[in-house]
Every structure is written in structure tokens, then in C-alpha cells.
C-alpha atoms as a PDB file:
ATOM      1  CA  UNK A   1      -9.071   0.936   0.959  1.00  0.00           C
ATOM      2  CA  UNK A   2     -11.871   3.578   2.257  1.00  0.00           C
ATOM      3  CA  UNK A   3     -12.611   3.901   6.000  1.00  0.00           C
ATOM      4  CA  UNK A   4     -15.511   6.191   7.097  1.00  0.00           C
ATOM      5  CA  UNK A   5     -14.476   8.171  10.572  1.00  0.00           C
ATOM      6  CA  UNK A   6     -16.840  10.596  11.916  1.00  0.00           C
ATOM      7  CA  UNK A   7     -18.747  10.977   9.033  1.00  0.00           C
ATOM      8  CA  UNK A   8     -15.815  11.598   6.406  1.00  0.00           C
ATOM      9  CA  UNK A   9     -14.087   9.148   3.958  1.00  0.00           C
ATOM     10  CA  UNK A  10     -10.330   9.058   4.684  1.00  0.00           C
ATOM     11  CA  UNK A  11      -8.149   7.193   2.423  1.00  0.00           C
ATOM     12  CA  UNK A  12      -5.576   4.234   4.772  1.00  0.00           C
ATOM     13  CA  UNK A  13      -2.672   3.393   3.239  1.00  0.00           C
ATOM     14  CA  UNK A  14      -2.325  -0.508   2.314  1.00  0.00           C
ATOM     15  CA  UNK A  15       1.101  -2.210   1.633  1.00  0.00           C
ATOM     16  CA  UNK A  16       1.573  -3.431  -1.358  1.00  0.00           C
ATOM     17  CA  UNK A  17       3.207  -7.395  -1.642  1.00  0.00           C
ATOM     18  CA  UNK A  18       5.995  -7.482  -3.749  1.00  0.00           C
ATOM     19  CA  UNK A  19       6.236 -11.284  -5.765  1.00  0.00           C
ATOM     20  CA  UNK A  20       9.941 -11.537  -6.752  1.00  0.00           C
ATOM     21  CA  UNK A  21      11.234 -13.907  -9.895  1.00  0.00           C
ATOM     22  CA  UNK A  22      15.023 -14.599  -9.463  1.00  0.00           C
ATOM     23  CA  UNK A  23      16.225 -15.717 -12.985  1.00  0.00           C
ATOM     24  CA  UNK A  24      19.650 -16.935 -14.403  1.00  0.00           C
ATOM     25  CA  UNK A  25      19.463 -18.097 -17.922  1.00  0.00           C
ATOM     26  CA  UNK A  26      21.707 -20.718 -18.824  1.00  0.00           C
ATOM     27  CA  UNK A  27      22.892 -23.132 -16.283  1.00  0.00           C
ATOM     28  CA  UNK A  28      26.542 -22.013 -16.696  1.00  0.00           C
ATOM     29  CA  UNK A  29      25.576 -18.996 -14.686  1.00  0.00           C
ATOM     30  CA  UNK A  30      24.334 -20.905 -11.813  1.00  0.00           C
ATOM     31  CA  UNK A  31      26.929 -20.262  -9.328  1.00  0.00           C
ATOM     32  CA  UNK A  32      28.732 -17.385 -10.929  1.00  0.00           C
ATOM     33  CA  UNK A  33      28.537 -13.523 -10.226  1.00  0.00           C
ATOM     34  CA  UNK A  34      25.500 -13.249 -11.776  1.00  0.00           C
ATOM     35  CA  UNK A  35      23.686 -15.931  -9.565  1.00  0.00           C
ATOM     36  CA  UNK A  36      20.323 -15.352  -7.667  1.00  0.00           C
ATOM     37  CA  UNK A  37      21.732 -14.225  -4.083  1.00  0.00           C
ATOM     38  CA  UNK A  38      22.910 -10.908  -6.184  1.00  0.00           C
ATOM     39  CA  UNK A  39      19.215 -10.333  -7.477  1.00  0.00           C
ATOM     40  CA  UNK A  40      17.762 -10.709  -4.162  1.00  0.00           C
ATOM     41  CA  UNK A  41      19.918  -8.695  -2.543  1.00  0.00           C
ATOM     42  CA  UNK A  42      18.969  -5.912  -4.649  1.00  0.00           C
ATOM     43  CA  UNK A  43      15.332  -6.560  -5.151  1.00  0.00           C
ATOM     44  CA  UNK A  44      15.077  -5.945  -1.046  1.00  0.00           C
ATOM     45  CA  UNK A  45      17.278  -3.030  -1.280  1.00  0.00           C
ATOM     46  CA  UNK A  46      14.377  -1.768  -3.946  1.00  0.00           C
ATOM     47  CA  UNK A  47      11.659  -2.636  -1.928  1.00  0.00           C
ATOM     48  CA  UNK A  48      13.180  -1.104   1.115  1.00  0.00           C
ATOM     49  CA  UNK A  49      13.219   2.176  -0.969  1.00  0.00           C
ATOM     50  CA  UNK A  50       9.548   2.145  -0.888  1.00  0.00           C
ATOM     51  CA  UNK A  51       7.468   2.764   2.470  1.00  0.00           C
ATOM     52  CA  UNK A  52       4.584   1.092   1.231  1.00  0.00           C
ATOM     53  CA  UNK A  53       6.186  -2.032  -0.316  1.00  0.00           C
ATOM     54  CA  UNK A  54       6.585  -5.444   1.647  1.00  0.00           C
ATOM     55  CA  UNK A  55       8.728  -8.193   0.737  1.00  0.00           C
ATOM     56  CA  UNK A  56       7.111 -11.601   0.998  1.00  0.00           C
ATOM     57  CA  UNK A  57       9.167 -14.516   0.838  1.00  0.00           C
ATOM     58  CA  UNK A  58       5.905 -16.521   0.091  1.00  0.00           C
ATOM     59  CA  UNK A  59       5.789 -14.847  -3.219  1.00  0.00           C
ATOM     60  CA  UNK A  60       9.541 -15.731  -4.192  1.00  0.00           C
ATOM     61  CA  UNK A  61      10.225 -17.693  -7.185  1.00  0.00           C
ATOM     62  CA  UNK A  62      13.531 -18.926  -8.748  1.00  0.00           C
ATOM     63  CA  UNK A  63      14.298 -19.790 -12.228  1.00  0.00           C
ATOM     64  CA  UNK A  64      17.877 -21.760 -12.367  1.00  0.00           C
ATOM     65  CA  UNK A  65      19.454 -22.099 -15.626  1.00  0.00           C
ATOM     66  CA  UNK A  66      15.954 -22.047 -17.803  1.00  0.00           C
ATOM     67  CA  UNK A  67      16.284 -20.525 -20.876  1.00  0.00           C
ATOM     68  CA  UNK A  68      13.295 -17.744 -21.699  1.00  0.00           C
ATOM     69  CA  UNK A  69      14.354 -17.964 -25.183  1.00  0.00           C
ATOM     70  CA  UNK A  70      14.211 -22.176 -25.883  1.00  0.00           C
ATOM     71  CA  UNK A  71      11.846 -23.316 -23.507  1.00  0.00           C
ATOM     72  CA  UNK A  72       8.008 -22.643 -24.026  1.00  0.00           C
ATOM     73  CA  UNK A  73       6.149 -20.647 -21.148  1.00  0.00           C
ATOM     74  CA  UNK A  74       3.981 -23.921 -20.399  1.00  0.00           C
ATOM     75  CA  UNK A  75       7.258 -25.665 -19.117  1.00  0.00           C
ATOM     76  CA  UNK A  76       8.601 -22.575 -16.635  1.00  0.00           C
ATOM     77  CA  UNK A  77       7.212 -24.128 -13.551  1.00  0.00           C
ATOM     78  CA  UNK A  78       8.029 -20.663 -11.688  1.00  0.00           C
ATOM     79  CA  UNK A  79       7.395 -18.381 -13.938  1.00  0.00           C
ATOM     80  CA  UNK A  80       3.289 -20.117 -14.077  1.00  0.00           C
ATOM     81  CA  UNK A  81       3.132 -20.120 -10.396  1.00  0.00           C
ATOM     82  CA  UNK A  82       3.608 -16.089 -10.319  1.00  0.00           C
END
């Protein structure tokens, strides 16, 4: 984004939205170690990192036990909606 003040073109600083996709693979790892709380709790850790990033939980999207491998891109609901 470009502002004009006095006469001069200054440059403002937007934050950028960060979309999120949580993903386990196989429904045996729902629930484990490897569940989603573990992702999120890193993804905002990353975001934090970055002064100009900003979590939105309205971009959030979870993936439970849906294989990337066996099941076509038309049937991952959450993957479409990103």
C-alpha cells in the first residue's frame, strides 16, 4: 500500500493474514503425538516470529485422517476451501 503525505510517496506497512491447514494423514494419528493441537501450536509460534504476520482463526482449516495420497483433491473439503 502507497500513501501520499506532504507531497511524497511513503510506503505503510500492511499485515499479512496467515491461512493455516492442520493435516494428519491417516486416521490412526488422530489423537496421537502427531495430532493437530501440536501443528498449531507451532504454526503461531512461526507467525509470532514475524512482525508483520497475523494469525486468523477465520482462515484455519483441518484435515483429520484424509489421506493426500488416496483421496482425489475434489473430495478434500478443506484443502478446496483454502
Amino acid at each position: 500500500m502507497i500513501t501520499v503525505e506532504k507531497g511524497r510517496k511513503t510506503m505503510v506497512n500492511m499485515m499479512k493474514k496467515v491461512a493455516c491447514l492442520y493435516r494428519v494423514s491417516s486416521a490412526k494419528q488422530v489423537g496421537t503425538e502427531n495430532d493437530l493441537p501440536l501443528q498449531e501450536n507451532a504454526v503461531r509460534e512461526f507467525i509470532a516470529k514475524h512482525e508483520d504476520w497475523e494469525w486468523c482463526p477465520e482462515f484455519e482449516y483441518f484435515e483429520r485422517g484424509v489421506s493426500g495420497y488416496s483421496v482425489p483433491l475434489a473430495q478434500r473439503d478443506e484443502l478446496n476451501r483454502l
